[in-house]
N, C-alpha and C. Protein backbone atom coordinates (compact mmCIF):
# COMPACT_ATOMS: atom_id res chain seq x y z
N UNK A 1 -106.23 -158.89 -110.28
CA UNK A 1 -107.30 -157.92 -110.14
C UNK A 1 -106.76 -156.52 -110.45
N UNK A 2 -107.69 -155.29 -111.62
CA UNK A 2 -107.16 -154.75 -111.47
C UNK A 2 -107.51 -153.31 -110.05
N UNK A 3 -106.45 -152.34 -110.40
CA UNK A 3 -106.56 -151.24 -108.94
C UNK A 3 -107.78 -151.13 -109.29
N UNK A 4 -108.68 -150.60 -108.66
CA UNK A 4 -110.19 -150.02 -108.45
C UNK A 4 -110.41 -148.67 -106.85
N UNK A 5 -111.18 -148.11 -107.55
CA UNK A 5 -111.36 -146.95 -106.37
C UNK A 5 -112.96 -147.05 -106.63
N UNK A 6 -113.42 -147.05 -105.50
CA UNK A 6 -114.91 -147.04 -105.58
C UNK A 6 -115.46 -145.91 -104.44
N UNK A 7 -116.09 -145.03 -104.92
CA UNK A 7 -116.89 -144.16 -104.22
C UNK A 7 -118.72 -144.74 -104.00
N UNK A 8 -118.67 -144.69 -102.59
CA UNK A 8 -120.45 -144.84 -102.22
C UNK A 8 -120.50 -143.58 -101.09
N UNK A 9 -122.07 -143.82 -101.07
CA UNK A 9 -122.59 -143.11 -99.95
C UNK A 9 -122.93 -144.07 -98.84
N UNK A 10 -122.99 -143.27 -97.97
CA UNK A 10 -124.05 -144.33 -96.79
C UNK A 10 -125.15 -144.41 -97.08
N UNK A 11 -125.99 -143.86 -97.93
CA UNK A 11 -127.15 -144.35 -97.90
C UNK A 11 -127.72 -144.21 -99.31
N UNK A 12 -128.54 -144.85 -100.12
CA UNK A 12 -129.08 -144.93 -101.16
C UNK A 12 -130.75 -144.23 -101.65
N UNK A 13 -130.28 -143.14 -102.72
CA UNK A 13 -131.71 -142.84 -102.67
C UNK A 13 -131.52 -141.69 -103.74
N UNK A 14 -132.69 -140.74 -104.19
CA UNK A 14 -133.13 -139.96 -105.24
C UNK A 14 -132.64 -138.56 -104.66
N UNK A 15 -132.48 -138.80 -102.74
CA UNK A 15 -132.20 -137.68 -101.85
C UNK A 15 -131.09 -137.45 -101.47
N UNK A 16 -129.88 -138.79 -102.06
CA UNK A 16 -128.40 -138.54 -101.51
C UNK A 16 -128.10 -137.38 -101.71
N UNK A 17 -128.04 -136.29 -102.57
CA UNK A 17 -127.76 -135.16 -102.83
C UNK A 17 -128.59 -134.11 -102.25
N UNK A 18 -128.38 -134.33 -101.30
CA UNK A 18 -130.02 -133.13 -100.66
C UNK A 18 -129.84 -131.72 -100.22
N UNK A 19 -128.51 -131.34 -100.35
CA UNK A 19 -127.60 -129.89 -99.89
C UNK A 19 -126.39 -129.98 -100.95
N UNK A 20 -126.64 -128.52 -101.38
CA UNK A 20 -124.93 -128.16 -101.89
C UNK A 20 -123.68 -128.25 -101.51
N UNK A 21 -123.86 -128.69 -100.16
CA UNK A 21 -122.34 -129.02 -99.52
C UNK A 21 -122.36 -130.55 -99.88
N UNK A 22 -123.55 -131.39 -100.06
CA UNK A 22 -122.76 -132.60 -100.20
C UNK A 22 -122.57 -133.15 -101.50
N UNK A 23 -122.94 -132.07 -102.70
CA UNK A 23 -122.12 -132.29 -104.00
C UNK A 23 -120.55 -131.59 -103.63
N UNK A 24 -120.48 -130.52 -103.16
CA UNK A 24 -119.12 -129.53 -102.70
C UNK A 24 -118.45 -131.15 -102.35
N UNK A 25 -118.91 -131.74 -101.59
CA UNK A 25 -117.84 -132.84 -100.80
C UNK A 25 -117.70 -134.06 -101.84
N UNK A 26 -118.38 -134.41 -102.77
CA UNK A 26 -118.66 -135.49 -103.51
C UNK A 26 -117.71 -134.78 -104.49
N UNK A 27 -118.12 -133.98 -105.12
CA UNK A 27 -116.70 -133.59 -105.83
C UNK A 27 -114.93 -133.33 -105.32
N UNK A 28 -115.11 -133.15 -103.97
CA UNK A 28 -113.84 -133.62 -103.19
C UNK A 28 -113.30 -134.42 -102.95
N UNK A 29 -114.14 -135.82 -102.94
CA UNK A 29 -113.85 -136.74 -103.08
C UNK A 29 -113.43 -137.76 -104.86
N UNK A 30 -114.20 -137.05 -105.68
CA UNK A 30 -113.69 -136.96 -106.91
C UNK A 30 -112.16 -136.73 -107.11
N UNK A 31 -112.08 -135.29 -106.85
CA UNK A 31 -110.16 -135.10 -106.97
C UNK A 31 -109.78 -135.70 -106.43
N UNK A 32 -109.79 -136.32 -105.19
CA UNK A 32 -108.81 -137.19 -105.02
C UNK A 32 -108.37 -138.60 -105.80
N UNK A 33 -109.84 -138.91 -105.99
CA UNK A 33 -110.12 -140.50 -106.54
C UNK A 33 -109.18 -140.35 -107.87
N UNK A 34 -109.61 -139.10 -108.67
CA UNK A 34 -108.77 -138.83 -110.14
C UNK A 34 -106.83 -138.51 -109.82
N UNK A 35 -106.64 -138.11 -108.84
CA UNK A 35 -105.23 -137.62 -108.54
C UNK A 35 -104.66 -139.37 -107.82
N UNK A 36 -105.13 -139.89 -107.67
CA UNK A 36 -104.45 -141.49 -106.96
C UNK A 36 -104.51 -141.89 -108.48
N UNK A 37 -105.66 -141.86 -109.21
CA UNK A 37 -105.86 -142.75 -110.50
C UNK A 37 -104.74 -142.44 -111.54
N UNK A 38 -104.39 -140.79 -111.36
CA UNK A 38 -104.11 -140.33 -112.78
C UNK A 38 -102.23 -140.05 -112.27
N UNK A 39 -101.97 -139.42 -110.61
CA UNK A 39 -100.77 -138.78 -111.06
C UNK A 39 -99.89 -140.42 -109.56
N UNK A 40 -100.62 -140.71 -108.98
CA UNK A 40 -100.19 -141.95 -108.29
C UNK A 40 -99.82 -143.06 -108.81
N UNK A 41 -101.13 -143.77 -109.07
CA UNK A 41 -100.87 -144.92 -110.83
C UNK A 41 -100.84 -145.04 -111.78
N UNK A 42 -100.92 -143.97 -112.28
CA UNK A 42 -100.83 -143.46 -113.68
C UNK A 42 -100.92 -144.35 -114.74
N UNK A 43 -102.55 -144.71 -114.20
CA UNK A 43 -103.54 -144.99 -115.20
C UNK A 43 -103.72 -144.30 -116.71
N UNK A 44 -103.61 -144.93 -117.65
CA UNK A 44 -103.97 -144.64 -118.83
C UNK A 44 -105.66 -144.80 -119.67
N UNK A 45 -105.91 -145.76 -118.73
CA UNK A 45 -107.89 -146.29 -119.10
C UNK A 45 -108.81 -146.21 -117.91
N UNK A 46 -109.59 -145.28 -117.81
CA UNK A 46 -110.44 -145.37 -116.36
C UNK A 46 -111.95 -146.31 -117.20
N UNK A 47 -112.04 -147.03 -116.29
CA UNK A 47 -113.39 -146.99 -116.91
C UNK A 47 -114.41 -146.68 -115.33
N UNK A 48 -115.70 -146.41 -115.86
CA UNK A 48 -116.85 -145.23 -114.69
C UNK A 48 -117.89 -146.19 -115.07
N UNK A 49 -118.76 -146.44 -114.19
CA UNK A 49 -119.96 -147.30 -113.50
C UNK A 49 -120.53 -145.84 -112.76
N UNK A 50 -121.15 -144.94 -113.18
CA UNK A 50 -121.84 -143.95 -112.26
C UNK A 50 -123.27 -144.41 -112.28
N UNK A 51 -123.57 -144.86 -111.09
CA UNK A 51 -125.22 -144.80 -110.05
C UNK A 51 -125.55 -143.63 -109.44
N UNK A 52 -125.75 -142.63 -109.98
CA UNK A 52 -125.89 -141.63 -108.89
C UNK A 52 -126.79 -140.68 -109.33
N UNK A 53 -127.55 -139.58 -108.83
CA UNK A 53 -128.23 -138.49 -109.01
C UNK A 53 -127.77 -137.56 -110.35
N UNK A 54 -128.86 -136.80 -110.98
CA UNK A 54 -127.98 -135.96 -112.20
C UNK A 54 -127.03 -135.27 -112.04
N UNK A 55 -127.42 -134.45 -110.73
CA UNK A 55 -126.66 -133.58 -110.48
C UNK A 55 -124.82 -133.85 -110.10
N UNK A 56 -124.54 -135.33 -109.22
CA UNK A 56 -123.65 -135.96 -109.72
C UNK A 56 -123.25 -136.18 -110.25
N UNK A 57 -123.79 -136.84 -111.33
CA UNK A 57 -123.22 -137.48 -112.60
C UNK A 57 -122.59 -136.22 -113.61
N UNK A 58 -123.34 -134.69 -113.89
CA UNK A 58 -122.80 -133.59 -114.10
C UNK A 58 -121.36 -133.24 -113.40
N UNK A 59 -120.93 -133.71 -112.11
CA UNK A 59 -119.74 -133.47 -111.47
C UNK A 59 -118.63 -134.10 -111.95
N UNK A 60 -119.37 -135.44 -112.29
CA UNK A 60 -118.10 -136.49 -112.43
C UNK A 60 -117.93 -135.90 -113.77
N UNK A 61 -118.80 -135.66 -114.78
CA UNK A 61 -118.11 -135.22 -116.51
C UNK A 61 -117.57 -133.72 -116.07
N UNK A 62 -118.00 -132.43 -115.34
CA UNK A 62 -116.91 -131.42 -114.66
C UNK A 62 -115.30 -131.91 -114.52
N UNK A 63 -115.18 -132.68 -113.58
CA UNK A 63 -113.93 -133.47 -113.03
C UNK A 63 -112.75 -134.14 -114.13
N UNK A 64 -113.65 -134.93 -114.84
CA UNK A 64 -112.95 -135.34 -115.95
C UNK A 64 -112.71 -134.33 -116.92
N UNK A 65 -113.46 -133.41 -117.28
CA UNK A 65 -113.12 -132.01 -117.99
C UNK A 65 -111.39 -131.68 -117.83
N UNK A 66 -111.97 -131.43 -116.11
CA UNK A 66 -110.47 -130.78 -115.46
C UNK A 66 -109.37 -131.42 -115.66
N UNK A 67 -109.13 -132.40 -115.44
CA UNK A 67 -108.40 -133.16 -115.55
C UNK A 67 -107.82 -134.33 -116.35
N UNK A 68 -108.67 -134.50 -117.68
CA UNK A 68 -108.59 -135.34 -117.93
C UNK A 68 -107.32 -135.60 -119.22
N UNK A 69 -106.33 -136.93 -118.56
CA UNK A 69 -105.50 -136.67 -118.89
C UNK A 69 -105.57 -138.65 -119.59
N UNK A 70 -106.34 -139.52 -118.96
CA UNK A 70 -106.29 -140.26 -119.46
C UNK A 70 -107.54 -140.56 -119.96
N UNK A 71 -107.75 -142.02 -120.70
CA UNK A 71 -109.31 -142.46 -121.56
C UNK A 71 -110.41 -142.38 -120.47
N UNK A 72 -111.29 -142.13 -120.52
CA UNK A 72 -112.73 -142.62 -119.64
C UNK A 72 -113.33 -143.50 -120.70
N UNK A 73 -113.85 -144.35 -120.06
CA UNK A 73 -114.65 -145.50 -120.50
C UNK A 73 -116.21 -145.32 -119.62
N UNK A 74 -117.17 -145.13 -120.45
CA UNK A 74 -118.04 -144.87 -119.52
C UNK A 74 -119.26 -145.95 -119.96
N UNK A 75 -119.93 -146.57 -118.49
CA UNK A 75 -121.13 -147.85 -118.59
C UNK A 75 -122.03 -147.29 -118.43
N UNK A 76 -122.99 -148.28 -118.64
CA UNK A 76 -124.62 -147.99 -118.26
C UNK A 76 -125.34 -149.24 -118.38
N UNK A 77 -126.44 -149.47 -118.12
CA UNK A 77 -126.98 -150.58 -118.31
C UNK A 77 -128.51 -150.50 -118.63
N UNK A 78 -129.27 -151.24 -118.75
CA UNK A 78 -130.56 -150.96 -119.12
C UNK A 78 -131.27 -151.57 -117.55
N UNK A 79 -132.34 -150.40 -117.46
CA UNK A 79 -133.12 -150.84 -116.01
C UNK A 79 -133.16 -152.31 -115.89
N UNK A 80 -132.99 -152.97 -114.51
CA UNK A 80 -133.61 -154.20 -114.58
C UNK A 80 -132.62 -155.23 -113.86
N UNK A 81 -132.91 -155.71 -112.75
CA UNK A 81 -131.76 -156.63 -112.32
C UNK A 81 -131.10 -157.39 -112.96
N UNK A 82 -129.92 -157.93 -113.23
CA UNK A 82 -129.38 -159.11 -113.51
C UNK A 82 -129.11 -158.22 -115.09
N UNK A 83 -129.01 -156.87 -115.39
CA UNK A 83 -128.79 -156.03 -117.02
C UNK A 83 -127.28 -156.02 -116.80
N UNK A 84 -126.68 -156.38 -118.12
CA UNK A 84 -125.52 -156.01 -117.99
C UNK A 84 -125.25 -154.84 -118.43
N UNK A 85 -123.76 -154.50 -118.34
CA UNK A 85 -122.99 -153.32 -118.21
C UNK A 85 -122.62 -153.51 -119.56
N UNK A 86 -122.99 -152.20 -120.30
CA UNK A 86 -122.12 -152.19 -121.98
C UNK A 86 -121.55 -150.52 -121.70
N UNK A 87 -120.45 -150.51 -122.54
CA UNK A 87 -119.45 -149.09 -122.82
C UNK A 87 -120.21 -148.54 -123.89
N UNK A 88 -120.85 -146.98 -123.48
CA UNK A 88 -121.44 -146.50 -124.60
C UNK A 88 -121.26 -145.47 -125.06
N UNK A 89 -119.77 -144.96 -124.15
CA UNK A 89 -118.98 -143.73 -124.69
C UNK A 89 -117.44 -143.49 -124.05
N UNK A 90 -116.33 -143.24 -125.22
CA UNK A 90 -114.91 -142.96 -124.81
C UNK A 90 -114.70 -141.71 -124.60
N UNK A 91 -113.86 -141.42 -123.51
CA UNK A 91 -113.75 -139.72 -123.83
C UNK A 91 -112.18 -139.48 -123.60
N UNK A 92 -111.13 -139.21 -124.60
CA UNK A 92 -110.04 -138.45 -124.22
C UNK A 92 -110.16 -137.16 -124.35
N UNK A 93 -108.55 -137.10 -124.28
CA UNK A 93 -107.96 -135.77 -124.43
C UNK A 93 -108.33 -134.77 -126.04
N UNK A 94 -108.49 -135.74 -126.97
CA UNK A 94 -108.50 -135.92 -127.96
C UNK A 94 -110.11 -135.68 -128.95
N UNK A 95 -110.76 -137.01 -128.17
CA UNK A 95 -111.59 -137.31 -129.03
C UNK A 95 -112.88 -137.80 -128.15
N UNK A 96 -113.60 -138.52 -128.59
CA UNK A 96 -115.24 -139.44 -128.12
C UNK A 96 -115.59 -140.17 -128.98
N UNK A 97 -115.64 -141.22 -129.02
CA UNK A 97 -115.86 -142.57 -129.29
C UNK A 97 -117.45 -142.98 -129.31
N UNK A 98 -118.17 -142.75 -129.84
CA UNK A 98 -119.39 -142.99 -129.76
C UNK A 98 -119.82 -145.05 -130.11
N UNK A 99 -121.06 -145.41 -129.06
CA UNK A 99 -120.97 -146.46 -128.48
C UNK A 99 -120.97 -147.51 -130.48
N UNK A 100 -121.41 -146.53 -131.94
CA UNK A 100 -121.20 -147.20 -133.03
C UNK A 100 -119.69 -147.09 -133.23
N UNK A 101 -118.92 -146.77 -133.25
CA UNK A 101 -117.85 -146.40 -133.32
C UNK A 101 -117.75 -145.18 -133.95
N UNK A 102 -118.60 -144.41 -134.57
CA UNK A 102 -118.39 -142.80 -134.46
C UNK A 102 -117.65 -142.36 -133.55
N UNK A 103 -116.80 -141.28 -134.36
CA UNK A 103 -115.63 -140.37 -133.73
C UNK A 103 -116.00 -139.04 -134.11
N UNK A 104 -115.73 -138.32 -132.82
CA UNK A 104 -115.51 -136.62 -132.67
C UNK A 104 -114.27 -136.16 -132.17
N UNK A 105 -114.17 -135.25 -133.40
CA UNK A 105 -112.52 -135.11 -132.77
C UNK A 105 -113.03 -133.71 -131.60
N UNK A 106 -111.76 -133.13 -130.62
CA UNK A 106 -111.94 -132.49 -130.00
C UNK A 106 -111.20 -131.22 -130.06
């Protein structure tokens, strides 16, 4: 199996984000998740499953900005139980990988 770090909330909804302190803390919990991933195991491929509010999901591409020192692999899926998970964008240091294989350099 490989390492995995998984961030949730306690509770699920459109309202998890309902105060600026609890993106302030969700992104705190970000640096850490990226500093175990990047300078602890020194991971070379993250791949990201983000479920979360926009305003989240804006944090986590912030975060990786900052830091980003290895690949992101990023999922999504199409609405609908039982949808699978496809990769529909790479992001290094470097470049972006678009889900045809189009490249942007950086």
């Amino acid at each position: 199996m490989l390492p995995t770090i998984k961030l949730t909330a306690d509770r699920f909804g459109s309202d998890v984000i309902g105060h600026p302190r609890d993106l302030e803390f969700f992104g705190a919990k970000l640096d850490e998740a990226i500093r175990i991933l990047q300078d602890q195991w020194k991971v070379q491929r993250i791949h990201l499953f983000v479920g979360a509010p926009a305003s989240a999901c804006f944090r986590v591409g912030q975060k990786m900005q900052a830091r980003n020192q290895a690949v992101y692999v990023c999922y999504e899926t199409d609405r609908g139980i039982g949808s699978a998970f496809k990769n529909t964008i790479e992001i290094s240091s470097t470049m972006v990988l678009g889900p045809s294989g189009e490249q942007v350099a950086l």
